[in-house]
Protein backbone atom coordinates (compact mmCIF):
# COMPACT_ATOMS: atom_id res chain seq x y z
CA UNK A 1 0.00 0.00 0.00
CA UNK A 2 1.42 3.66 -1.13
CA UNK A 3 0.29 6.96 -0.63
CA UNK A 4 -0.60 9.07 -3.89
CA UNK A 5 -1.49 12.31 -4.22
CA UNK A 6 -4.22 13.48 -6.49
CA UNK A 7 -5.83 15.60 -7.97
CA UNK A 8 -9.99 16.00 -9.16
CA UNK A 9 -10.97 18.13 -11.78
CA UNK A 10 -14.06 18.61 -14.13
CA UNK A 11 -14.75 19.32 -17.31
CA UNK A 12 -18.21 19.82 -18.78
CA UNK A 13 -19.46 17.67 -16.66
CA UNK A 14 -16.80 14.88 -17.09
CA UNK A 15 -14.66 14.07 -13.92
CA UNK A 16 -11.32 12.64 -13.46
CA UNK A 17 -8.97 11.73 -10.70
CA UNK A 18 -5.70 12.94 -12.05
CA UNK A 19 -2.12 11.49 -11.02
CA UNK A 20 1.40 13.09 -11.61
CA UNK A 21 3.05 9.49 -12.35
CA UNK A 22 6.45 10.76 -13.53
CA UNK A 23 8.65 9.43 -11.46
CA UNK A 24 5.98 5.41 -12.06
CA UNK A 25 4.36 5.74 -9.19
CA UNK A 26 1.59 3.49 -10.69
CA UNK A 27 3.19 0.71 -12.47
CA UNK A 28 1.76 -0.13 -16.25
CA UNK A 29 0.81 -3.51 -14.86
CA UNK A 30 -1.43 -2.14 -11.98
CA UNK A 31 -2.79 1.17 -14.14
CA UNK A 32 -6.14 -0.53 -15.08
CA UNK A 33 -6.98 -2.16 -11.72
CA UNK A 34 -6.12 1.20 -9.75
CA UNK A 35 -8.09 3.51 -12.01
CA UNK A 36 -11.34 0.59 -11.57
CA UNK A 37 -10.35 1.19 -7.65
CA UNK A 38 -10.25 5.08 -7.84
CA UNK A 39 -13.16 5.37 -9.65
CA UNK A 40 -15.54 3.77 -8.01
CA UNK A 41 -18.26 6.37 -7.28
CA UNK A 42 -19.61 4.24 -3.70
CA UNK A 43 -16.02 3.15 -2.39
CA UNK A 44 -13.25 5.73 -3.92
CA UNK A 45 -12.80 9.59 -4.85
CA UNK A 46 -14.94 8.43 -8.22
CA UNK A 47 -14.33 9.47 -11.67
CA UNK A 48 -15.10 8.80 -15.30
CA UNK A 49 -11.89 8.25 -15.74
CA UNK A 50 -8.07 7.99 -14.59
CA UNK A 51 -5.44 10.00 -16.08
CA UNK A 52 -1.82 9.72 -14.94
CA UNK A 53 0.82 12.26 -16.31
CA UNK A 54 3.93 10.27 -17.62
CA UNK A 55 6.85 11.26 -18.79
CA UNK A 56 7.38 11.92 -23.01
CA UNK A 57 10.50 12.02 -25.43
CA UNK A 58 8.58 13.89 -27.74
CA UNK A 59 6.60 16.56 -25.87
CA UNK A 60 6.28 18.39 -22.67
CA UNK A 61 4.44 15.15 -21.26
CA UNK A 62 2.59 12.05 -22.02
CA UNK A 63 -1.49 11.30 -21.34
CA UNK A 64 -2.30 8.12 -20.10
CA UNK A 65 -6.18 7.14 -19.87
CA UNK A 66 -8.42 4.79 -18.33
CA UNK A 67 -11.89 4.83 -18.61
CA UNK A 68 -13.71 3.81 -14.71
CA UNK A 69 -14.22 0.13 -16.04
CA UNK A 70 -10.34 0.32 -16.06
CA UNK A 71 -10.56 0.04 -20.27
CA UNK A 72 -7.92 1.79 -21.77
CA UNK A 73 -8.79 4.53 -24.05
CA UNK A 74 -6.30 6.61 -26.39
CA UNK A 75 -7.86 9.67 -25.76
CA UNK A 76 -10.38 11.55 -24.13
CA UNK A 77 -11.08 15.47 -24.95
CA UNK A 78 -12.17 16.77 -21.73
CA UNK A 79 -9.55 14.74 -20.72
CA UNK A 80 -7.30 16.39 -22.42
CA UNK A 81 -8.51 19.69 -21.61
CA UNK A 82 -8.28 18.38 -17.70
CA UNK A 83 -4.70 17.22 -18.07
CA UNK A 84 -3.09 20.33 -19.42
CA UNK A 85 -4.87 22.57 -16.38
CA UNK A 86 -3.21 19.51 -14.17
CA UNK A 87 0.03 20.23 -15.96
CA UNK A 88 -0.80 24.16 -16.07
CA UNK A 89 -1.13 23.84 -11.80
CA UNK A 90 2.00 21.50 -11.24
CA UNK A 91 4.06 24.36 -12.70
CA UNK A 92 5.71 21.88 -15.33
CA UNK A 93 4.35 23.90 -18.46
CA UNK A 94 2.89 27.64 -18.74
CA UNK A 95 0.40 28.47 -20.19
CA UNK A 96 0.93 26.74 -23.95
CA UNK A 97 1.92 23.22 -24.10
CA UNK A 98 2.34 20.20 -26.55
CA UNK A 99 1.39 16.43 -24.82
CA UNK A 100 1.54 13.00 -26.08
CA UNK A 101 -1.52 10.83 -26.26
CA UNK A 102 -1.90 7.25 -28.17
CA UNK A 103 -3.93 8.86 -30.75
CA UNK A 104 -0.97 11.56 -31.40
CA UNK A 105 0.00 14.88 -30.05
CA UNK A 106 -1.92 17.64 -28.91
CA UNK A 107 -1.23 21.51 -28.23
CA UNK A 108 -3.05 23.21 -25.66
CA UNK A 109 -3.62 26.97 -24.30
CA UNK A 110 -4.97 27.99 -20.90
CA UNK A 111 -7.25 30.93 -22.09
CA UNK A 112 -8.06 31.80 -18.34
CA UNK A 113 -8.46 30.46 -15.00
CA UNK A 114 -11.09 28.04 -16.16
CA UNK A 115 -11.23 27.82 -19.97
CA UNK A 116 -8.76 25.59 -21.78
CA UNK A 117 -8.04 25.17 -25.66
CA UNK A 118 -7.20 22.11 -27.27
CA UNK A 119 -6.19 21.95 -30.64
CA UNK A 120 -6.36 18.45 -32.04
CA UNK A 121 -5.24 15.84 -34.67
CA UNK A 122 -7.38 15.10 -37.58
CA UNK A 123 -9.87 13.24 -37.29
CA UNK A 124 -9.97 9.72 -39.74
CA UNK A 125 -12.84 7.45 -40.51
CA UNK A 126 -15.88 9.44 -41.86
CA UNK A 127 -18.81 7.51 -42.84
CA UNK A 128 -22.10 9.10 -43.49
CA UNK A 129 -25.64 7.88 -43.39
CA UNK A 130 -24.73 4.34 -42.41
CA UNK A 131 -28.86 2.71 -41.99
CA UNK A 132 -29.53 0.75 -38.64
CA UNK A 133 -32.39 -0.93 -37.36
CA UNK A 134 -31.97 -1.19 -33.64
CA UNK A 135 -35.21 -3.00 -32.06
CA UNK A 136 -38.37 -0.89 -32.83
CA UNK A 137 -36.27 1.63 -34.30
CA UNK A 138 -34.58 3.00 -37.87
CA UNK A 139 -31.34 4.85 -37.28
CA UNK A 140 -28.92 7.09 -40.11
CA UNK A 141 -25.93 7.35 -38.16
CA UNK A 142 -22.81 8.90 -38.88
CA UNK A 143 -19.15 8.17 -37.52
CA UNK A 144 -15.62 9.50 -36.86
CA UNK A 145 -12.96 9.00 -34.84
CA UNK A 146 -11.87 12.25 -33.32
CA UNK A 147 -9.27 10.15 -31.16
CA UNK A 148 -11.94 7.52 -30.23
CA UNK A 149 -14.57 5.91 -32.43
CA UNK A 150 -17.91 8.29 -32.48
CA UNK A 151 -21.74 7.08 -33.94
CA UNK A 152 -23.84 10.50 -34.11
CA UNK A 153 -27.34 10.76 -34.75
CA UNK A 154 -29.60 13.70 -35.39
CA UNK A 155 -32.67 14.00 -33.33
CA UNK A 156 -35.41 16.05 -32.93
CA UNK A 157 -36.09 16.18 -29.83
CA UNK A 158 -32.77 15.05 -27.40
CA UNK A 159 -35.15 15.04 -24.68
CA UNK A 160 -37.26 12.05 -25.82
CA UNK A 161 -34.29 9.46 -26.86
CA UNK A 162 -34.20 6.53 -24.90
CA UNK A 163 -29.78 7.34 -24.36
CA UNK A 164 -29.11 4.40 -22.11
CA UNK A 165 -30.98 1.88 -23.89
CA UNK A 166 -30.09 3.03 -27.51
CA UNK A 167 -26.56 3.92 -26.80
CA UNK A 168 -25.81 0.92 -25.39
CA UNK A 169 -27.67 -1.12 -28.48
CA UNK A 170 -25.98 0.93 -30.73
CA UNK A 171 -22.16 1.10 -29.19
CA UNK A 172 -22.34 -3.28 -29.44
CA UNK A 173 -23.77 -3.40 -32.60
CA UNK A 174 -21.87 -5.75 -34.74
CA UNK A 175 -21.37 -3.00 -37.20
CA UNK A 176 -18.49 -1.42 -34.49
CA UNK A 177 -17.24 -4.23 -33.57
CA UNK A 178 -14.70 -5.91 -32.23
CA UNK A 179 -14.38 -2.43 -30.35
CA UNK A 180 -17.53 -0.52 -30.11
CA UNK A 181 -18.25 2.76 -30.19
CA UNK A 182 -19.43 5.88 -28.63
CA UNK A 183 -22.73 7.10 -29.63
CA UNK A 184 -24.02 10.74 -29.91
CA UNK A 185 -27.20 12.02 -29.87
CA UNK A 186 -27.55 15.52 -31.79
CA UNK A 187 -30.62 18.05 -32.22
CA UNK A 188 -29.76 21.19 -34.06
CA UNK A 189 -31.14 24.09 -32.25
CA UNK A 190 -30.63 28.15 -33.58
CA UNK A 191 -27.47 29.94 -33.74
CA UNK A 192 -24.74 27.31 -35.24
CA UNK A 193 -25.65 25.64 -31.68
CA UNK A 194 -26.58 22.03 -31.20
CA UNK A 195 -27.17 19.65 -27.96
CA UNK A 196 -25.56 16.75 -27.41
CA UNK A 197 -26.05 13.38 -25.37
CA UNK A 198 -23.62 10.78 -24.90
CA UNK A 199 -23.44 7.15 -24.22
CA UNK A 200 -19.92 6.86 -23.58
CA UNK A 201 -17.99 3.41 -24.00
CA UNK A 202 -15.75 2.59 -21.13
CA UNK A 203 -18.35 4.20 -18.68
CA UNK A 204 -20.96 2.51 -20.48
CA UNK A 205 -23.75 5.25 -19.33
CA UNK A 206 -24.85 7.99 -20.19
CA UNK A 207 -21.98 10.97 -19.10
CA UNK A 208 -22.58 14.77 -18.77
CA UNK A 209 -20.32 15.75 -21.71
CA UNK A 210 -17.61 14.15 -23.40
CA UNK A 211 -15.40 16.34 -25.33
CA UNK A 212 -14.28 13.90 -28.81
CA UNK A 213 -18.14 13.48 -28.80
CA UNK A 214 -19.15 16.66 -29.11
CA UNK A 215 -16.10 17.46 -31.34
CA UNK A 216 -17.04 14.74 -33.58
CA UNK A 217 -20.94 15.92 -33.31
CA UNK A 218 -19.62 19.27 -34.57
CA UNK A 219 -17.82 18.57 -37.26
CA UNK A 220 -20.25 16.28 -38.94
CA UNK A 221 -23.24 18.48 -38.01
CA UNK A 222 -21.13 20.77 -40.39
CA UNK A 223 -20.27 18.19 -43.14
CA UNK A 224 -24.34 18.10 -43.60
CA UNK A 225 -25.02 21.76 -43.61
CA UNK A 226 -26.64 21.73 -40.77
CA UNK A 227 -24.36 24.31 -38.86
CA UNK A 228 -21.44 26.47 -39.84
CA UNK A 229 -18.37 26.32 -38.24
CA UNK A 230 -17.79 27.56 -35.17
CA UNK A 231 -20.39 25.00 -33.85
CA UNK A 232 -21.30 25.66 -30.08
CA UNK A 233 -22.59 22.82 -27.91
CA UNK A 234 -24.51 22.53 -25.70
CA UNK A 235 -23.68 19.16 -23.17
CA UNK A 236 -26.22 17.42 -21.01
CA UNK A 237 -24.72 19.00 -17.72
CA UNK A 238 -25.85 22.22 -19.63
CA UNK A 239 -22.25 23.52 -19.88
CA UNK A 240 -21.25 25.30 -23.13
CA UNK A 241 -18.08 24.39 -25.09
CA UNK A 242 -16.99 25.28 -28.53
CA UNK A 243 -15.33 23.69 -31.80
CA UNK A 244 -13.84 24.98 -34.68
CA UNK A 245 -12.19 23.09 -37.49
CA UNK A 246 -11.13 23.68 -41.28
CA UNK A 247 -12.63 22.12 -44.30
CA UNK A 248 -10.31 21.37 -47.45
CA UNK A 249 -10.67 19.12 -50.65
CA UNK A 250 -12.85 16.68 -48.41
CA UNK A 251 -9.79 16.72 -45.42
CA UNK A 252 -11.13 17.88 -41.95
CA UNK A 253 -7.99 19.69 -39.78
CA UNK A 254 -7.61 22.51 -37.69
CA UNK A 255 -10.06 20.47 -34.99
CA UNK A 256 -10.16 22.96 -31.64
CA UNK A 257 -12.32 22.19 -29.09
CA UNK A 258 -12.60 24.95 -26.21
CA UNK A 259 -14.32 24.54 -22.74
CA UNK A 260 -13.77 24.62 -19.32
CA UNK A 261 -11.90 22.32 -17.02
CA UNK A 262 -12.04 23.09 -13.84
CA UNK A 263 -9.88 21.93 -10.27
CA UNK A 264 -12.13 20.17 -8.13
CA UNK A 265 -10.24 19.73 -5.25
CA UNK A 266 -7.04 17.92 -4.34
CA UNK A 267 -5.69 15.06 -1.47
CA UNK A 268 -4.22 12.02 -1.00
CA UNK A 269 -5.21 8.18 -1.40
CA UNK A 270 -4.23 5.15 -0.45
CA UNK A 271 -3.58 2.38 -3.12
């Protein structure tokens, strides 16, 4: 048994225990078993996920995630967002920074004491208007990976889907396997805004906001003319974050996704 300091921050919603594992505090072997431990909502600090802060030969740090079934993930946008204010408060970058992830690297800016900017990779596998029938219902979904795999459907009222029961239908469906998905559901209100609801894989629930969803929301929300770019969401914990993203002979880059993430509080465990 060890003592580890921690800290907790949010972001839109999402919540993370974070962990400055430089020096390997938490041993690969034992990451996924300690963030199932940590996040455990009844019997631990609880998260949605674990992020430890590593040590990188090719940036200012390394992101390591875990989602609170102790699934690794290779990236997490709130996450992200979370990590560099975790960096930001340890004093090991100012206020611009470059980290590593398993999906690539990532630059981030603190805009201010709670909003963070990310700006991401491209995103890669776009398909459009793939037709499911899930029980009693027909579905046109659209995905991308933004990071992690993404199903997003359009809605017209986000108030009346079924998120639990669809999401989780939808994120096993043989069409995403062997590895599932994530699954997004979108209704287009005025303004270039839309609302978003996630089932989120790893947590396998609905979450308050998850920040490749929304990104990957945004960007195809554009791709069908149904918003211009910059798209503002709206998240089920009824925060507000932004993205903004480039569109060039049929390549999506320049993916920025802007919110808040927010410190919690801070302590010590014992693992």
């Amino acid at each position: 048994m060890k003592n580890i300091n921690f800290y907790k921050l949010t972001a839109a919603g999402n919540d993370f225990v974070l962990i400055d594992n430089r020096n390997n505090i938490i041993r690969e072997s034992e990451q996924s078993a300690v963030a199932l431990k940590l996040c455990d909502r009844k019997y631990a600090i609880g998260a949605d996920g674990l992020i430890l802060l590593e040590k990188s030969e090719k940036a200012d740090f390394r992101m390591r995630y875990y989602n609170s079934d102790g699934s690794h993930a290779s990236m997490c946008g709130n996450g992200g967002r979370s990590i560099a204010r975790f960096a930001y408060e340890l004093g090991i970058v100012k206020q611009n920074m470059k980290f590593e992830t398993d999906a690539g690297l990532i630059t981030a800016d603190i805009k201010s004491e709670t909003v963070v900017n990310l700006a991401l990779y491209d995103p890669k596998d776009l398909q459009l208007d793939i037709k499911l029938q899930i029980e009693d219902k027909n579905f046109e979904i659209s995905s991308l990976n933004t990071g992690v795999p993404h199903a997003v459907i359009f809605v017209d009222d986000i108030e009346k889907i079924n998120v639990f029961k669809y999401g989780r239908l939808i994120r096993h469906h043989e069409k995403f396997a062997p590895a599932g998905t994530n699954v997004n559901f979108v209704q287009v209100a005025q303004n270039n805004t839309i609302l978003v609801r996630t089932y989120e894989r790893g947590v396998e629930d609905e979450t308050l906001a998850c920040g490749t969803g929304v990104t990957a929301s945004s960007i195809i929300a554009a791709i069908k003319n149904k918003v211009k770019v910059p798209v503002k969401i709206i998240t089920r914990g009824k925060d507000k974050l932004s993205v903004n993203c480039s569109f060039e002979n049929s390549k999506i880059s320049n993916v920025f996704l802007e919110g808040p993430a927010i410190v919690a509080f801070k302590g010590t465990v014992v693992v």
